[in-house]
C-alpha atoms as a PDB file:
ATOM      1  CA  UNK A   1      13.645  -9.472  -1.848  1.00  0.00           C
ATOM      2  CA  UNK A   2      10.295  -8.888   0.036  1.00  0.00           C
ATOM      3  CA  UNK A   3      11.716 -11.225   2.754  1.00  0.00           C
ATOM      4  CA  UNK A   4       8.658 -13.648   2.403  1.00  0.00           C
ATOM      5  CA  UNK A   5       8.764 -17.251   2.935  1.00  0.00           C
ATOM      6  CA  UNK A   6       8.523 -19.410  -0.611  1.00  0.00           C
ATOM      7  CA  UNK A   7       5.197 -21.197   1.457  1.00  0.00           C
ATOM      8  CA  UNK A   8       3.651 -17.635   1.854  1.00  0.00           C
ATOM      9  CA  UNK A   9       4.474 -17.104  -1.744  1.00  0.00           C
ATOM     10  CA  UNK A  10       2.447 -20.362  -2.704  1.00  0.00           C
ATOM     11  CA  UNK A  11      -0.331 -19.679  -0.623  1.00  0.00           C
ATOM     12  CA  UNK A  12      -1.089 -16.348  -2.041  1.00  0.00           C
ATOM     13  CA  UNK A  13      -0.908 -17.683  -5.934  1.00  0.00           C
ATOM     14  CA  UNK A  14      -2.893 -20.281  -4.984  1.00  0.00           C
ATOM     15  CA  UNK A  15      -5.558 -18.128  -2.899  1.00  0.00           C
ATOM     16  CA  UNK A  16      -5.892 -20.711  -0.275  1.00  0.00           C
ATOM     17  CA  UNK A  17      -4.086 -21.759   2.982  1.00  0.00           C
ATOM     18  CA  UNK A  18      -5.523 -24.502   4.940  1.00  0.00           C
ATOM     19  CA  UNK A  19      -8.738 -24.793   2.617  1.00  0.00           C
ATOM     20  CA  UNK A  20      -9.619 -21.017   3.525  1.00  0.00           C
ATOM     21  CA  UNK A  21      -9.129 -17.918   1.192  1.00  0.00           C
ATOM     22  CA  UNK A  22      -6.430 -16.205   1.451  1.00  0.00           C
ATOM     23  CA  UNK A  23      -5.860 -12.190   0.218  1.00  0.00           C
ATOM     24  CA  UNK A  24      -2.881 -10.695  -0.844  1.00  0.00           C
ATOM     25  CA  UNK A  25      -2.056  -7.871   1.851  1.00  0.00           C
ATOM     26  CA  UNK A  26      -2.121  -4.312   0.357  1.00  0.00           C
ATOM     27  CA  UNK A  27       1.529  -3.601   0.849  1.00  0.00           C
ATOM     28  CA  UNK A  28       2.640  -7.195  -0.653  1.00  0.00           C
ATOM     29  CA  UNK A  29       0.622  -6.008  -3.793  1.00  0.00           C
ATOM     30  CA  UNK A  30       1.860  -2.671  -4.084  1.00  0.00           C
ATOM     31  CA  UNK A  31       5.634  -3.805  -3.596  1.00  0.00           C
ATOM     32  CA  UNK A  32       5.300  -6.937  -6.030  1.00  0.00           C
ATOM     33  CA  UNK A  33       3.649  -4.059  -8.554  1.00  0.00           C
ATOM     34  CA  UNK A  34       6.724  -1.971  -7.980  1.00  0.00           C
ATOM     35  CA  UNK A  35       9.208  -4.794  -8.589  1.00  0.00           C
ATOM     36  CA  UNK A  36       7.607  -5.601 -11.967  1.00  0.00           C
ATOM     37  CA  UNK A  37       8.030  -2.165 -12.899  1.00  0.00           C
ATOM     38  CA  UNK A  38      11.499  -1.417 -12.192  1.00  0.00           C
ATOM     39  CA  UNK A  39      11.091  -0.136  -9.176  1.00  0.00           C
ATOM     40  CA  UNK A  40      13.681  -1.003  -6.592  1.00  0.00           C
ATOM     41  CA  UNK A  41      13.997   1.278  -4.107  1.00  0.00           C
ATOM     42  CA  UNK A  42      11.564   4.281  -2.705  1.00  0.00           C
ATOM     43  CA  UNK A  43      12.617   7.772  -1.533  1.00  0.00           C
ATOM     44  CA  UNK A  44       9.246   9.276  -0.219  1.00  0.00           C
ATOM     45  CA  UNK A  45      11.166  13.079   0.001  1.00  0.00           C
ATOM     46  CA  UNK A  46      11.377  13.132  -3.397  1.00  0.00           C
ATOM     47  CA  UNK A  47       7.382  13.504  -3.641  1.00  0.00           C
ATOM     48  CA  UNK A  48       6.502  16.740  -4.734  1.00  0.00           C
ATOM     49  CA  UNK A  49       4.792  19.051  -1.596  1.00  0.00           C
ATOM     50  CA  UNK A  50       1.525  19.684  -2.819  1.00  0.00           C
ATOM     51  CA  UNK A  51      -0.889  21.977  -0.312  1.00  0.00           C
ATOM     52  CA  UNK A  52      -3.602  20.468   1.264  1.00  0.00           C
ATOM     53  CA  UNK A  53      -6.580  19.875   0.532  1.00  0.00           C
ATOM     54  CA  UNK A  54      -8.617  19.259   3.011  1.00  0.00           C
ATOM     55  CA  UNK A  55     -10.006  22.562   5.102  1.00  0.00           C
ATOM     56  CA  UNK A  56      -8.448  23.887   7.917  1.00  0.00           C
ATOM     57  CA  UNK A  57     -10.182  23.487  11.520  1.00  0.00           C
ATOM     58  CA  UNK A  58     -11.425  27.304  11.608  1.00  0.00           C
ATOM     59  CA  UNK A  59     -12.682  26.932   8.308  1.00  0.00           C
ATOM     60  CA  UNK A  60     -14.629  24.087   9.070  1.00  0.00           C
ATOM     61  CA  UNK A  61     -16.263  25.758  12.905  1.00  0.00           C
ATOM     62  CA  UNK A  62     -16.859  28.917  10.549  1.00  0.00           C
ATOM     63  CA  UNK A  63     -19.544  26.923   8.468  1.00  0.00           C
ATOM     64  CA  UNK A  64     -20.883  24.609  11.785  1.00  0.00           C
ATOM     65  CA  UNK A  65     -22.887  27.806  12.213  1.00  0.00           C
END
């Protein structure tokens, strides 16, 4: 389903490849959590708009001062 190779799988249960550690990437994680909650497919449109946060460039040269 990810498209990983069963050996990939292995290594990352086992922590190891080749006798060095081995991490489980971020996005292999976050899919593999996704999977084991039902989630098969992701639609990031339907992600509510929420304003920003983070302050706007004038905003940000009005307090350099």
């Amino acid at each position: 389903m990810l498209g990983l190779k069963k050996r990939i799988i292995q290594y990352y249960e086992k922590g190891k490849r080749d006798g060095k550690q081995i991490t489980i990437p971020l996005t292999v994680a976050l899919a593999c959590y996704a999977i084991a909650n039902g989630i098969y497919e992701y639609d990031a449109s339907e992600l509510s708009e929420e304003p920003d946060s983070s302050p706007s460039n004038e905003s940000v040269q009005a307090n350099a001062c």
